[in-house]
N, C-alpha and C. Protein backbone atom coordinates (compact mmCIF):
# COMPACT_ATOMS: atom_id res chain seq x y z
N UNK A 1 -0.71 40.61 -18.29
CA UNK A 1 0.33 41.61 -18.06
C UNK A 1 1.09 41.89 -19.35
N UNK A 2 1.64 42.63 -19.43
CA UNK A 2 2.22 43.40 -20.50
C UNK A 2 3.71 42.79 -20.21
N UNK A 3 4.57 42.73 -21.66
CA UNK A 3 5.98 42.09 -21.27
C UNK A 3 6.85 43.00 -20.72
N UNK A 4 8.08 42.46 -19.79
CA UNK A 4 8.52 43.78 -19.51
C UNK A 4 8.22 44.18 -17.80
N UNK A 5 6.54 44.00 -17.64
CA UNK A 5 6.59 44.68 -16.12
C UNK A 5 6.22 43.52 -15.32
N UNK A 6 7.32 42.72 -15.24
CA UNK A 6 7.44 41.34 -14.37
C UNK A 6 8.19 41.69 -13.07
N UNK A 7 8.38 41.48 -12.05
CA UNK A 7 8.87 42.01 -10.72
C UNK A 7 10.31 41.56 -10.81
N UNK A 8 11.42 42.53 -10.09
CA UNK A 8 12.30 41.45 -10.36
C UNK A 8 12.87 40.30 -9.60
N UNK A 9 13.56 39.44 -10.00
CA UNK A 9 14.17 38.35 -9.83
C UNK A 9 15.38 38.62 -9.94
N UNK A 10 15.55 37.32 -8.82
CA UNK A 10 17.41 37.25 -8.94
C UNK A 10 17.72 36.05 -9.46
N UNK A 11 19.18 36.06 -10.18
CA UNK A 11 19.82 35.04 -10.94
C UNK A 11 19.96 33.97 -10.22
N UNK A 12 19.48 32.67 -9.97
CA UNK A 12 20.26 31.34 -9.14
C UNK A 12 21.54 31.49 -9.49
N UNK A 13 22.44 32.06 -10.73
CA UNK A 13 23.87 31.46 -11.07
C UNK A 13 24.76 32.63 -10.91
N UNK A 14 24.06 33.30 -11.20
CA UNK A 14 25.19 35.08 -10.97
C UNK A 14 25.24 35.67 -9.95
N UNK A 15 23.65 35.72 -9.34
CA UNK A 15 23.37 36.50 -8.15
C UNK A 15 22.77 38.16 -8.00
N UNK A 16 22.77 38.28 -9.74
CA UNK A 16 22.35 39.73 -9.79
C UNK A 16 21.02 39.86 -10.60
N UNK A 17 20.59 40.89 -9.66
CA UNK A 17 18.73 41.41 -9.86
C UNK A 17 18.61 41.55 -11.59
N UNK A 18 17.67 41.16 -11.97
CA UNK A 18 17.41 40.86 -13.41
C UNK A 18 15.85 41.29 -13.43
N UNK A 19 15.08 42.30 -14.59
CA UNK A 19 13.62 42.06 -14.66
C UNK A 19 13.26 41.42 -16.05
N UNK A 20 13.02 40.30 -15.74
CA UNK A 20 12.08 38.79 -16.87
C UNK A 20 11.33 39.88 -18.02
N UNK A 21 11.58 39.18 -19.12
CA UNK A 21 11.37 39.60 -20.16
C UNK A 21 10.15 38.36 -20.40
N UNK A 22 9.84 37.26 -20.13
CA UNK A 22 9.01 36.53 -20.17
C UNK A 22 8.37 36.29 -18.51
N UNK A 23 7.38 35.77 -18.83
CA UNK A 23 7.22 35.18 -17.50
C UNK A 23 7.77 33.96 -16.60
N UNK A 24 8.01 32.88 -17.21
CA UNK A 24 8.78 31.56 -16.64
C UNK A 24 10.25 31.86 -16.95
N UNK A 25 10.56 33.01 -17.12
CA UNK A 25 12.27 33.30 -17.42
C UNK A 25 12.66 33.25 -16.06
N UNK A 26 14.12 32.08 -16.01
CA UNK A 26 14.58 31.78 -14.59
C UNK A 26 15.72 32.58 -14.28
N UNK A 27 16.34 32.86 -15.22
CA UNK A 27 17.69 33.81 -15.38
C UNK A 27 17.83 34.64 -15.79
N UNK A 28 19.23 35.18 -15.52
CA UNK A 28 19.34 36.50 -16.34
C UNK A 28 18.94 36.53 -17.70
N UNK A 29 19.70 37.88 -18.71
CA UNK A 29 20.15 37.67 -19.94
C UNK A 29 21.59 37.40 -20.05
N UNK A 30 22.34 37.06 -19.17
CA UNK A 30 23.40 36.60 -20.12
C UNK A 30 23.35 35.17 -20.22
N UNK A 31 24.07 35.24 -21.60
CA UNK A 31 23.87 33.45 -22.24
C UNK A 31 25.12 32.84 -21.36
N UNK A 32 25.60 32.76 -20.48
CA UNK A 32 26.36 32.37 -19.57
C UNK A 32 25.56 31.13 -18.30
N UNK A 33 24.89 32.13 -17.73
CA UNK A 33 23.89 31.92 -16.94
C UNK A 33 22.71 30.93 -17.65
N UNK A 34 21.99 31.38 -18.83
CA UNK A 34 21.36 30.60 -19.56
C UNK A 34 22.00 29.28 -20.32
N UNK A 35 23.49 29.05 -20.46
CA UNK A 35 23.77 27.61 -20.40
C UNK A 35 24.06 26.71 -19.75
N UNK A 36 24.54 27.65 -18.26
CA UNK A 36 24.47 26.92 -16.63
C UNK A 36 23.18 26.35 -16.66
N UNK A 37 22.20 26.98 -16.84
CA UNK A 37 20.46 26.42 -16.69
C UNK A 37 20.11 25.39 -17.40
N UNK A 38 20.29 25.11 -18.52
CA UNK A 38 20.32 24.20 -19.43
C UNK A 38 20.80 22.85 -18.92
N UNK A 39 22.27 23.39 -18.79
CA UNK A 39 23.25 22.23 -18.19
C UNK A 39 22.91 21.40 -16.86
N UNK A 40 21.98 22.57 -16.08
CA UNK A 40 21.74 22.07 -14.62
C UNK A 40 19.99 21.32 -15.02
N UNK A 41 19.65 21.92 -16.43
CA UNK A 41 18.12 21.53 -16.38
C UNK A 41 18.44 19.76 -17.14
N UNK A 42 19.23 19.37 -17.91
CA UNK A 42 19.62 17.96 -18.22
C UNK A 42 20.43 17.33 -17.14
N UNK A 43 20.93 17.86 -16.45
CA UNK A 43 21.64 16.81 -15.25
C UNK A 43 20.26 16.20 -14.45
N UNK A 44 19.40 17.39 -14.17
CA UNK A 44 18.50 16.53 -13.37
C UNK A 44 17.82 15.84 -13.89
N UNK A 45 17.56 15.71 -15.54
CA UNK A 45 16.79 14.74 -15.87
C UNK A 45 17.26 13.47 -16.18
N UNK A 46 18.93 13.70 -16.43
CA UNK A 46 19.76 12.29 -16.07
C UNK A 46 19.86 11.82 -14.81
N UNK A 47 19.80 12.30 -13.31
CA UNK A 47 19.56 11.99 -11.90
C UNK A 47 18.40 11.48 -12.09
N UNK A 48 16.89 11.81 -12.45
CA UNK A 48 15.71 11.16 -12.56
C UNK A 48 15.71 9.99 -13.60
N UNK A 49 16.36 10.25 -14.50
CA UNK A 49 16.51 8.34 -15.20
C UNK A 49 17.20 7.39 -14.48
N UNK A 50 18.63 7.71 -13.85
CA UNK A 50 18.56 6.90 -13.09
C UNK A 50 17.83 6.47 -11.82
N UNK A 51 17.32 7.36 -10.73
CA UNK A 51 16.33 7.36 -9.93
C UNK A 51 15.46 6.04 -10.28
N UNK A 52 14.67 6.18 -11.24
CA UNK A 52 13.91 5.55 -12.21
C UNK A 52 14.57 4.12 -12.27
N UNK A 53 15.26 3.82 -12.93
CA UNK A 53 15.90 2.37 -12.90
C UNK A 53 16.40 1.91 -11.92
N UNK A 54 17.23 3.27 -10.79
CA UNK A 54 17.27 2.57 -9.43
C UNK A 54 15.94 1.31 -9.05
N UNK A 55 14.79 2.33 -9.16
CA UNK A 55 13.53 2.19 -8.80
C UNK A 55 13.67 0.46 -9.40
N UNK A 56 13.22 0.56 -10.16
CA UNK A 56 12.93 -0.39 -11.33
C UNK A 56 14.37 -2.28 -10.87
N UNK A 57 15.68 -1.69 -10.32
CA UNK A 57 16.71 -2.78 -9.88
C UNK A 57 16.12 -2.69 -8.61
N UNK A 58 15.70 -1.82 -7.64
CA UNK A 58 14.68 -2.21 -6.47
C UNK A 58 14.23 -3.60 -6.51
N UNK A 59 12.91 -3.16 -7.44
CA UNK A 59 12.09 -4.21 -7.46
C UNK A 59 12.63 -5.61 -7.53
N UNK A 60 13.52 -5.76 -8.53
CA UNK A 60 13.99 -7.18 -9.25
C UNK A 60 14.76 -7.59 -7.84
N UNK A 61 15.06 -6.69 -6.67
CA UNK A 61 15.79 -7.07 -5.75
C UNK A 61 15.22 -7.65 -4.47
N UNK A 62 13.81 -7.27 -4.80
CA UNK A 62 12.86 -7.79 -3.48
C UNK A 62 12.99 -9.45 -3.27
N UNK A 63 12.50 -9.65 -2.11
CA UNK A 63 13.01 -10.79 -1.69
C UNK A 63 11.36 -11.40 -1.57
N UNK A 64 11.24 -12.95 -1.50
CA UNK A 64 10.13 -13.84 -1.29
C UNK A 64 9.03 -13.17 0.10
N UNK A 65 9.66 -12.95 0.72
CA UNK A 65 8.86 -12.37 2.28
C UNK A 65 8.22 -10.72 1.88
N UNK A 66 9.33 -9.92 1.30
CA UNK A 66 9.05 -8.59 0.89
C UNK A 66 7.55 -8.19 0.14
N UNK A 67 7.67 -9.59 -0.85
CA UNK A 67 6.34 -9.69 -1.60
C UNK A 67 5.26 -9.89 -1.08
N UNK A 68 5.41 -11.36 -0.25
CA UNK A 68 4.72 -11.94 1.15
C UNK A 68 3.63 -10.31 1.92
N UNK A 69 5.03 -9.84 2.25
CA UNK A 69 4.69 -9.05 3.27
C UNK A 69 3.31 -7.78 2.22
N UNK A 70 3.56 -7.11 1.00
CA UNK A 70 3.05 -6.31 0.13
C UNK A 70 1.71 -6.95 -0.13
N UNK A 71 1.61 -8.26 -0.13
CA UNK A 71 0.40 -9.10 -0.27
C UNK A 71 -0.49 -9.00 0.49
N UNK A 72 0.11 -9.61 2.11
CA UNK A 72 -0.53 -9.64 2.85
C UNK A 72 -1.18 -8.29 3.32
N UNK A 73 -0.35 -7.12 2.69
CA UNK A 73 -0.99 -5.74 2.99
C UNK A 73 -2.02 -5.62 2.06
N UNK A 74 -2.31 -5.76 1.14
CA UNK A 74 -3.13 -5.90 0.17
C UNK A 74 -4.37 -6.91 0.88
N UNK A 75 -3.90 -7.89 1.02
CA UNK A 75 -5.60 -9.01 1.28
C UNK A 75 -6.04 -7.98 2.87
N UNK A 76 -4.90 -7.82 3.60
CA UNK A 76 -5.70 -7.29 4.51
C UNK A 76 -6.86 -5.97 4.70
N UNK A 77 -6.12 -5.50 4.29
CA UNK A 77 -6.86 -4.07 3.83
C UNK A 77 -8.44 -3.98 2.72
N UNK A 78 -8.43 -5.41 1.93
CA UNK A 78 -9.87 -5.56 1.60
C UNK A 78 -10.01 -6.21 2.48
N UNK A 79 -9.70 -7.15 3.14
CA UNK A 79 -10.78 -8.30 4.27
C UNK A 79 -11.04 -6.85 5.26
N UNK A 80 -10.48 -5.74 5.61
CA UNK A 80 -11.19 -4.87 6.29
C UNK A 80 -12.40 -3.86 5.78
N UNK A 81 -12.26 -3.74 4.28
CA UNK A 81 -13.11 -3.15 3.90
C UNK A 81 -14.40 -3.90 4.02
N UNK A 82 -13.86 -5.11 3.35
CA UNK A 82 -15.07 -5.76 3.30
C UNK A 82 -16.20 -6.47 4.36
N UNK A 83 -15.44 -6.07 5.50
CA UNK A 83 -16.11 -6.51 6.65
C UNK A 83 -16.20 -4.65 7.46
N UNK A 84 -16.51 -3.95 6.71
CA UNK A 84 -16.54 -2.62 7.02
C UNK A 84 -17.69 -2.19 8.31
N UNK A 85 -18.84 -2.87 7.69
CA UNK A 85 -19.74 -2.75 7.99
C UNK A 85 -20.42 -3.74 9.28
N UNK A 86 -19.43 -4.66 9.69
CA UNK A 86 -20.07 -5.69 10.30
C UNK A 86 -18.86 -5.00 12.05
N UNK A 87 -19.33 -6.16 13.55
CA UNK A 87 -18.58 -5.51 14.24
C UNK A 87 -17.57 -6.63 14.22
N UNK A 88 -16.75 -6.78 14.70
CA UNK A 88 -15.23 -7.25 15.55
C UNK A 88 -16.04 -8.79 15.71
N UNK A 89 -15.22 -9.48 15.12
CA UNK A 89 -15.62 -11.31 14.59
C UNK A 89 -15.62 -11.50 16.24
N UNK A 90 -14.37 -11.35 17.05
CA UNK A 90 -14.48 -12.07 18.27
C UNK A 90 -15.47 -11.32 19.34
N UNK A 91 -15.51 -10.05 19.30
CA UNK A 91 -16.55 -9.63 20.76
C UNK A 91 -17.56 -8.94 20.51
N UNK A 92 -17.78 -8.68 19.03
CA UNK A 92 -19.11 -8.45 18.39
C UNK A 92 -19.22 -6.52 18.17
N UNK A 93 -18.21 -5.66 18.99
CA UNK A 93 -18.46 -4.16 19.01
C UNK A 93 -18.23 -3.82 17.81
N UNK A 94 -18.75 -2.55 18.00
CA UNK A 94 -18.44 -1.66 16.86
C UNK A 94 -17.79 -0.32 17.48
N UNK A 95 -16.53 0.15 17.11
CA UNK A 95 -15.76 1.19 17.94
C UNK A 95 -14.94 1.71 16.92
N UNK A 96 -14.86 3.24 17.35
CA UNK A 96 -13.87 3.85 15.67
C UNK A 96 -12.25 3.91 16.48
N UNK A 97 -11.88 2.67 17.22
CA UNK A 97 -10.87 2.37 17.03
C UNK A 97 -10.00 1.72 16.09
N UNK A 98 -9.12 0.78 15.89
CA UNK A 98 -8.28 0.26 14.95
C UNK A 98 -8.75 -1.19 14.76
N UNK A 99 -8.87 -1.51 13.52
CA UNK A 99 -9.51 -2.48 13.18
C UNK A 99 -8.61 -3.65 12.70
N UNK A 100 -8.02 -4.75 12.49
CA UNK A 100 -7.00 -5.44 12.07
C UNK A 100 -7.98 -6.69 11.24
N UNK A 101 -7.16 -7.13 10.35
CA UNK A 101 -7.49 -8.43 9.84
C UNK A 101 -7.55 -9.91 10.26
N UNK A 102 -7.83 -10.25 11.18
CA UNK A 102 -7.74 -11.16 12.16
C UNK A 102 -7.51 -12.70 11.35
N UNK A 103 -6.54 -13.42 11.57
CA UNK A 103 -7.25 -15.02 11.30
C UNK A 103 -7.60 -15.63 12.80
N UNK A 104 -8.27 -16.63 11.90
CA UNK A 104 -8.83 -17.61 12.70
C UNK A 104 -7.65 -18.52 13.40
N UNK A 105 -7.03 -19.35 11.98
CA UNK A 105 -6.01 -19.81 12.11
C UNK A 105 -4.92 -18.89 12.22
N UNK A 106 -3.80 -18.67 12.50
CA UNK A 106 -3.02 -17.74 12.51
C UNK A 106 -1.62 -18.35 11.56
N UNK A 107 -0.86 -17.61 10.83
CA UNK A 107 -0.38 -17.58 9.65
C UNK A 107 0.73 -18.63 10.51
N UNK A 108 1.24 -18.49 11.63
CA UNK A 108 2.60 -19.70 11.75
C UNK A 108 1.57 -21.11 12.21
N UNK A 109 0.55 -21.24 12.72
CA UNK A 109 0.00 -22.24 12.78
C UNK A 109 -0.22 -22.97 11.48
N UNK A 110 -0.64 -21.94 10.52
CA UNK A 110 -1.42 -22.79 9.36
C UNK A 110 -1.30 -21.80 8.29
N UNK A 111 -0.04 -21.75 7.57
CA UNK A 111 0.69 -20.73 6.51
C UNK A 111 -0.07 -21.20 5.50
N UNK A 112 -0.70 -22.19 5.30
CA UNK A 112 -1.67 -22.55 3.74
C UNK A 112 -2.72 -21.68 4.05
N UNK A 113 -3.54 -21.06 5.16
CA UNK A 113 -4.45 -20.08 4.80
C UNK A 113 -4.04 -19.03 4.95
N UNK A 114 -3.06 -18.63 4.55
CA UNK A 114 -2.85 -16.93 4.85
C UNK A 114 -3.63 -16.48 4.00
N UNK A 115 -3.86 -16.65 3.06
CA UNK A 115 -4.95 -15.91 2.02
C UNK A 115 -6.41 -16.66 1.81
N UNK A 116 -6.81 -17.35 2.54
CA UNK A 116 -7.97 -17.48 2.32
C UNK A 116 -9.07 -16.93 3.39
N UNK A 117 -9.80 -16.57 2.24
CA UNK A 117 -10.95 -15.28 3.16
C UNK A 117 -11.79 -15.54 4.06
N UNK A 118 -12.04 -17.26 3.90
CA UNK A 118 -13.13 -17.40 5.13
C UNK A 118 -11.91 -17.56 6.63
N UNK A 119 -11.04 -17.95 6.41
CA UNK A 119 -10.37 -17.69 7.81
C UNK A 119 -9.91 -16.54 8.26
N UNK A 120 -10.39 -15.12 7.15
CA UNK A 120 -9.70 -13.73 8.26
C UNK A 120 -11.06 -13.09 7.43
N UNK A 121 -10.89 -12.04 9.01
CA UNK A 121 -12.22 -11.44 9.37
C UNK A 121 -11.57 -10.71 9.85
N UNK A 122 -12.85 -8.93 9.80
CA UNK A 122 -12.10 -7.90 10.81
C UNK A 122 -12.38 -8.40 12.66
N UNK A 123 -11.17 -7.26 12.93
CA UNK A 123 -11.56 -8.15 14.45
C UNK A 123 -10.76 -6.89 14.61
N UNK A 124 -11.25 -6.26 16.01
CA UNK A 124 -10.83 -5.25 16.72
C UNK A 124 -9.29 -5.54 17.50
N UNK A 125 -8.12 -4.53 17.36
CA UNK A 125 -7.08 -4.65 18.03
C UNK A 125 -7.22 -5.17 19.51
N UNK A 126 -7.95 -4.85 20.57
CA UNK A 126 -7.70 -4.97 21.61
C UNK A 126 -7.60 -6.65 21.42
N UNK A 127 -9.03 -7.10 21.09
CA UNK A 127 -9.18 -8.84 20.88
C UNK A 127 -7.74 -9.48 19.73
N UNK A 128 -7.59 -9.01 18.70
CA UNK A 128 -6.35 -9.44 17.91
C UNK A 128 -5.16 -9.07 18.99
N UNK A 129 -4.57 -8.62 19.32
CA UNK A 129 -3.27 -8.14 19.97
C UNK A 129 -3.34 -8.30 21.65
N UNK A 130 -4.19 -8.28 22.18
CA UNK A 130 -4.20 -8.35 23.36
C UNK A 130 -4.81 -9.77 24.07
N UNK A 131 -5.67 -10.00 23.14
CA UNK A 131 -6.22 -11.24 23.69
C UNK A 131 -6.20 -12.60 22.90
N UNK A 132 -4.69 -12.21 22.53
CA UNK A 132 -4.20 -13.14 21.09
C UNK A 132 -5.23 -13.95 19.90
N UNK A 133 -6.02 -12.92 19.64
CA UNK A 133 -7.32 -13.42 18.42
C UNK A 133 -8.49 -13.89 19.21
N UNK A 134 -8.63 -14.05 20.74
CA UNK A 134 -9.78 -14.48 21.17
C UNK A 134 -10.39 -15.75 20.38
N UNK A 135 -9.79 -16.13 20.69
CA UNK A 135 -10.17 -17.61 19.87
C UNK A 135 -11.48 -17.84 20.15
N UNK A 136 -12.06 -18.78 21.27
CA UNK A 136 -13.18 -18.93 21.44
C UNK A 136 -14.30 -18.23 20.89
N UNK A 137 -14.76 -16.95 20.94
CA UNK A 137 -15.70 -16.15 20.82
C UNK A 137 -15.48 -15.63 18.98
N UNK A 138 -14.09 -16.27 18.82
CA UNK A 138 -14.12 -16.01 17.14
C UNK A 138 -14.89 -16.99 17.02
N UNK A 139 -14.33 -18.45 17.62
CA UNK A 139 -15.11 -19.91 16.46
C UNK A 139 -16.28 -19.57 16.55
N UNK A 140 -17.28 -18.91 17.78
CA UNK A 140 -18.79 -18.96 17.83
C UNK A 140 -19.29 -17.99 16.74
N UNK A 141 -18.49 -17.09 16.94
CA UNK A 141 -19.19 -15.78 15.93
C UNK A 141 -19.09 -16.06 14.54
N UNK A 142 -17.58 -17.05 13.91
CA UNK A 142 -17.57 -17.44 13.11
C UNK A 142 -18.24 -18.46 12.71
N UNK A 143 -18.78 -19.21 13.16
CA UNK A 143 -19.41 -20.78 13.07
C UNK A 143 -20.79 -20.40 12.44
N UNK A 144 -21.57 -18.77 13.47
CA UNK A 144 -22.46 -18.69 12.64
C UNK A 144 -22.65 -17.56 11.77
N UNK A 145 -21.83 -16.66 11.35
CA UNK A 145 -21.26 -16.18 10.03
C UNK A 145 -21.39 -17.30 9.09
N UNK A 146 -20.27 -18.33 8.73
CA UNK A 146 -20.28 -19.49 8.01
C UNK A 146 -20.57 -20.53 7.88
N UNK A 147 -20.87 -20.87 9.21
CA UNK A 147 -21.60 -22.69 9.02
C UNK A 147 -20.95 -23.30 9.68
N UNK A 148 -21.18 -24.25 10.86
CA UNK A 148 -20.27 -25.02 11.19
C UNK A 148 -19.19 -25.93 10.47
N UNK A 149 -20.13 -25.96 8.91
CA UNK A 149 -18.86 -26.92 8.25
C UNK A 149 -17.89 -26.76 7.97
N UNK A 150 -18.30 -25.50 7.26
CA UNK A 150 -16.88 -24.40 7.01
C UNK A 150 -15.83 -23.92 8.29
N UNK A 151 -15.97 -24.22 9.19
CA UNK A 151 -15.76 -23.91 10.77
C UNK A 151 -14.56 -24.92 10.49
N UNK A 152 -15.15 -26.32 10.58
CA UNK A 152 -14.58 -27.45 10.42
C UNK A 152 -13.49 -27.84 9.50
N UNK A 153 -13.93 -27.20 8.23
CA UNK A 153 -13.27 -27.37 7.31
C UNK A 153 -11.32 -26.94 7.82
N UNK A 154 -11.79 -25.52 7.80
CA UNK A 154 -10.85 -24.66 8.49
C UNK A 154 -9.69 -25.21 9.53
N UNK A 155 -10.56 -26.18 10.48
CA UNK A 155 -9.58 -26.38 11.36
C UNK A 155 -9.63 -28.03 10.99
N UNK A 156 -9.56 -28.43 9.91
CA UNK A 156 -9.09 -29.68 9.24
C UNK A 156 -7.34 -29.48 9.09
N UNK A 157 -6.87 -30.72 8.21
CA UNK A 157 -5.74 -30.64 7.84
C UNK A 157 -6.22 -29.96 5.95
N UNK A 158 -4.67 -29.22 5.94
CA UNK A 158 -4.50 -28.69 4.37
C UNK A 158 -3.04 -28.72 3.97
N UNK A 159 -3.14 -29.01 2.68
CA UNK A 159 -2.44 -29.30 1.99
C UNK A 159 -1.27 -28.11 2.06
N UNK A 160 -0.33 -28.49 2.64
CA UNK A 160 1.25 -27.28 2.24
C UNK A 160 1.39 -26.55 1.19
N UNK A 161 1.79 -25.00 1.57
CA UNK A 161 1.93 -24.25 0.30
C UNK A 161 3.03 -23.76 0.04
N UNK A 162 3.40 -24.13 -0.59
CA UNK A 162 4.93 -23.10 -0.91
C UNK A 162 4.72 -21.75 -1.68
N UNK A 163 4.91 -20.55 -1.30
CA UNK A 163 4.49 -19.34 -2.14
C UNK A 163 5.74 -18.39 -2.40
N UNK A 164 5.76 -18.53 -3.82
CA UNK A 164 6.53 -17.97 -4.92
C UNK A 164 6.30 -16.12 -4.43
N UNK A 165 7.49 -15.90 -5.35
CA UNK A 165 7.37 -14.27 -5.75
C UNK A 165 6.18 -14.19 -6.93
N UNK A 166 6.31 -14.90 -7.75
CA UNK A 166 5.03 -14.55 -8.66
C UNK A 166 3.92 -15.39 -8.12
N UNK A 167 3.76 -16.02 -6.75
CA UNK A 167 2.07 -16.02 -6.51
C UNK A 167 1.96 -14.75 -5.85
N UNK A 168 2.88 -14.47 -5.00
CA UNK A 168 3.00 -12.68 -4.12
C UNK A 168 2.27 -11.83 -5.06
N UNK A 169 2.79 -11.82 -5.94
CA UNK A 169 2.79 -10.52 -6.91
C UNK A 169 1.40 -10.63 -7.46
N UNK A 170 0.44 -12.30 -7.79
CA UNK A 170 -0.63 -11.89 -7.96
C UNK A 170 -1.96 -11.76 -7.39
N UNK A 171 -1.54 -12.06 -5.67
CA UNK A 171 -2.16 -12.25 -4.93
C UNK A 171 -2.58 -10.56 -4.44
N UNK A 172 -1.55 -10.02 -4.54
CA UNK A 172 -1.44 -8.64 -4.40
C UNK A 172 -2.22 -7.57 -5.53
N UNK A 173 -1.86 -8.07 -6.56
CA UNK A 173 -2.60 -7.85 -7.41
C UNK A 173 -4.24 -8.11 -7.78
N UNK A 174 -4.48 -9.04 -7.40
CA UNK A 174 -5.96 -10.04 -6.78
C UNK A 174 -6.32 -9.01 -6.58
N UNK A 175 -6.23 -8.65 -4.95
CA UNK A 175 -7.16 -8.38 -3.76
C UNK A 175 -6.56 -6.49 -4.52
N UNK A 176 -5.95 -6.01 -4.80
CA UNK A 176 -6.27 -4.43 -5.11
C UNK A 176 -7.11 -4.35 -5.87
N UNK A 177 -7.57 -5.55 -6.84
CA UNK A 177 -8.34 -5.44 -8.10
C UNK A 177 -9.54 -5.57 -7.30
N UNK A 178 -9.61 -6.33 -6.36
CA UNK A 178 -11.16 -7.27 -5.55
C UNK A 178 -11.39 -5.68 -4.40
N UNK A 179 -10.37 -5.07 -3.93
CA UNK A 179 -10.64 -3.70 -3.25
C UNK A 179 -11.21 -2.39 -4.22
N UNK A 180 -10.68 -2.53 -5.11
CA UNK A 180 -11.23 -1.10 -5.67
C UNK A 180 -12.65 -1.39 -6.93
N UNK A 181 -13.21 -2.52 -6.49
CA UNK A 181 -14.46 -3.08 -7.20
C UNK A 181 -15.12 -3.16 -6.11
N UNK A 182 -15.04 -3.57 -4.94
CA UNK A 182 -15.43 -3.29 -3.60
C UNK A 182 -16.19 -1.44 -3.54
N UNK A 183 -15.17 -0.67 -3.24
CA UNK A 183 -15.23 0.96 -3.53
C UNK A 183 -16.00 0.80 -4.32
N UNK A 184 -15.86 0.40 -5.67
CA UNK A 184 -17.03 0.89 -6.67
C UNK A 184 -18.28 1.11 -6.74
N UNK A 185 -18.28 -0.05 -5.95
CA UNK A 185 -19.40 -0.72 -5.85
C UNK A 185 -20.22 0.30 -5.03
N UNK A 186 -20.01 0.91 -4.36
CA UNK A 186 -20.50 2.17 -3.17
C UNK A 186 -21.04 3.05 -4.05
């Protein structure tokens, strides 16, 4: 287009019809209006720095569970990928319903395996939530998935864990790295 025959526009600051002499011209011509714009175009980039460090005192503010919780979203979401392909640990279907990360052990029974992979498997909502993990028909399906020893192992005694904000943070970090090498891999 030729300069000049731009449609017109109205001023955000004055209110009166103006035709743009450029194309990304937001305002009029008076330099009035054009230092309101200015003025209003650095305020918001001081609102977005702080935004930004809000962001940033967020983080430093999260709490031990918060992390917990970001983790456990993380391992779960590969233990589902990675069992993408297989059906529901406890009743064996395959259904394009909702799929959950199931443990074996369950995290208030036995908080030392929340992250370990041979005790969670996908397992279909109805059996996770309704039929509180279906225990039974997990240990069988699991026993021969893994081995009876490993079965065993599992429902041995283990050693107490106490888990930090920085194991959170790299546990989380782990399993996004172990998920999107997963994907790749496709």
């Amino acid at each position: 287009m030729v300069s000049g025959s731009y449609r017109v526009k109205t001023c955000p600051y004055c209110q009166t019809e103006f035709k743009p002499k450029k194309f990304a011209q937001v305002c009029c011509h008076n330099y009035k209006c054009a230092l309101e714009h200015v003025r209003s175009k650095r305020q918001r980039a001081v609102e977005a720095a702080k935004r930004k460090s809000n962001r940033g005192a967020r983080v430093k503010l999260k709490t031990c569970s918060q992390w917990l919780r970001e983790a456990q979203s993380a391992f779960n979401a590969y233990i589902r990928y990675r069992d993408k392909s297989d059906g529901c640990i406890s009743c064996g279907r395959n259904h394009s319903g909702q799929y959950h990360a199931g443990h074996y052990r369950s995290i208030g029974a036995c908080p030392e395996l929340r992250f370990c992979e041979d005790n969670v498997h996908k397992q279909c909502a109805p059996c996770n939530n309704h039929l509180s993990g279906n225990a039974i028909d997990y240990r069988i399906r699991l026993a021969d998935k893994l081995g009876m020893e490993r079965v065993e192992w599992l429902e041995g005694k283990h050693e107490p864990k106490k888990y930090t904000i920085e194991y959170a943070k790299e546990i989380k970090k782990l399993y996004k790295q172990k998920l999107k090498l997963l994907k790749s891999e496709e």
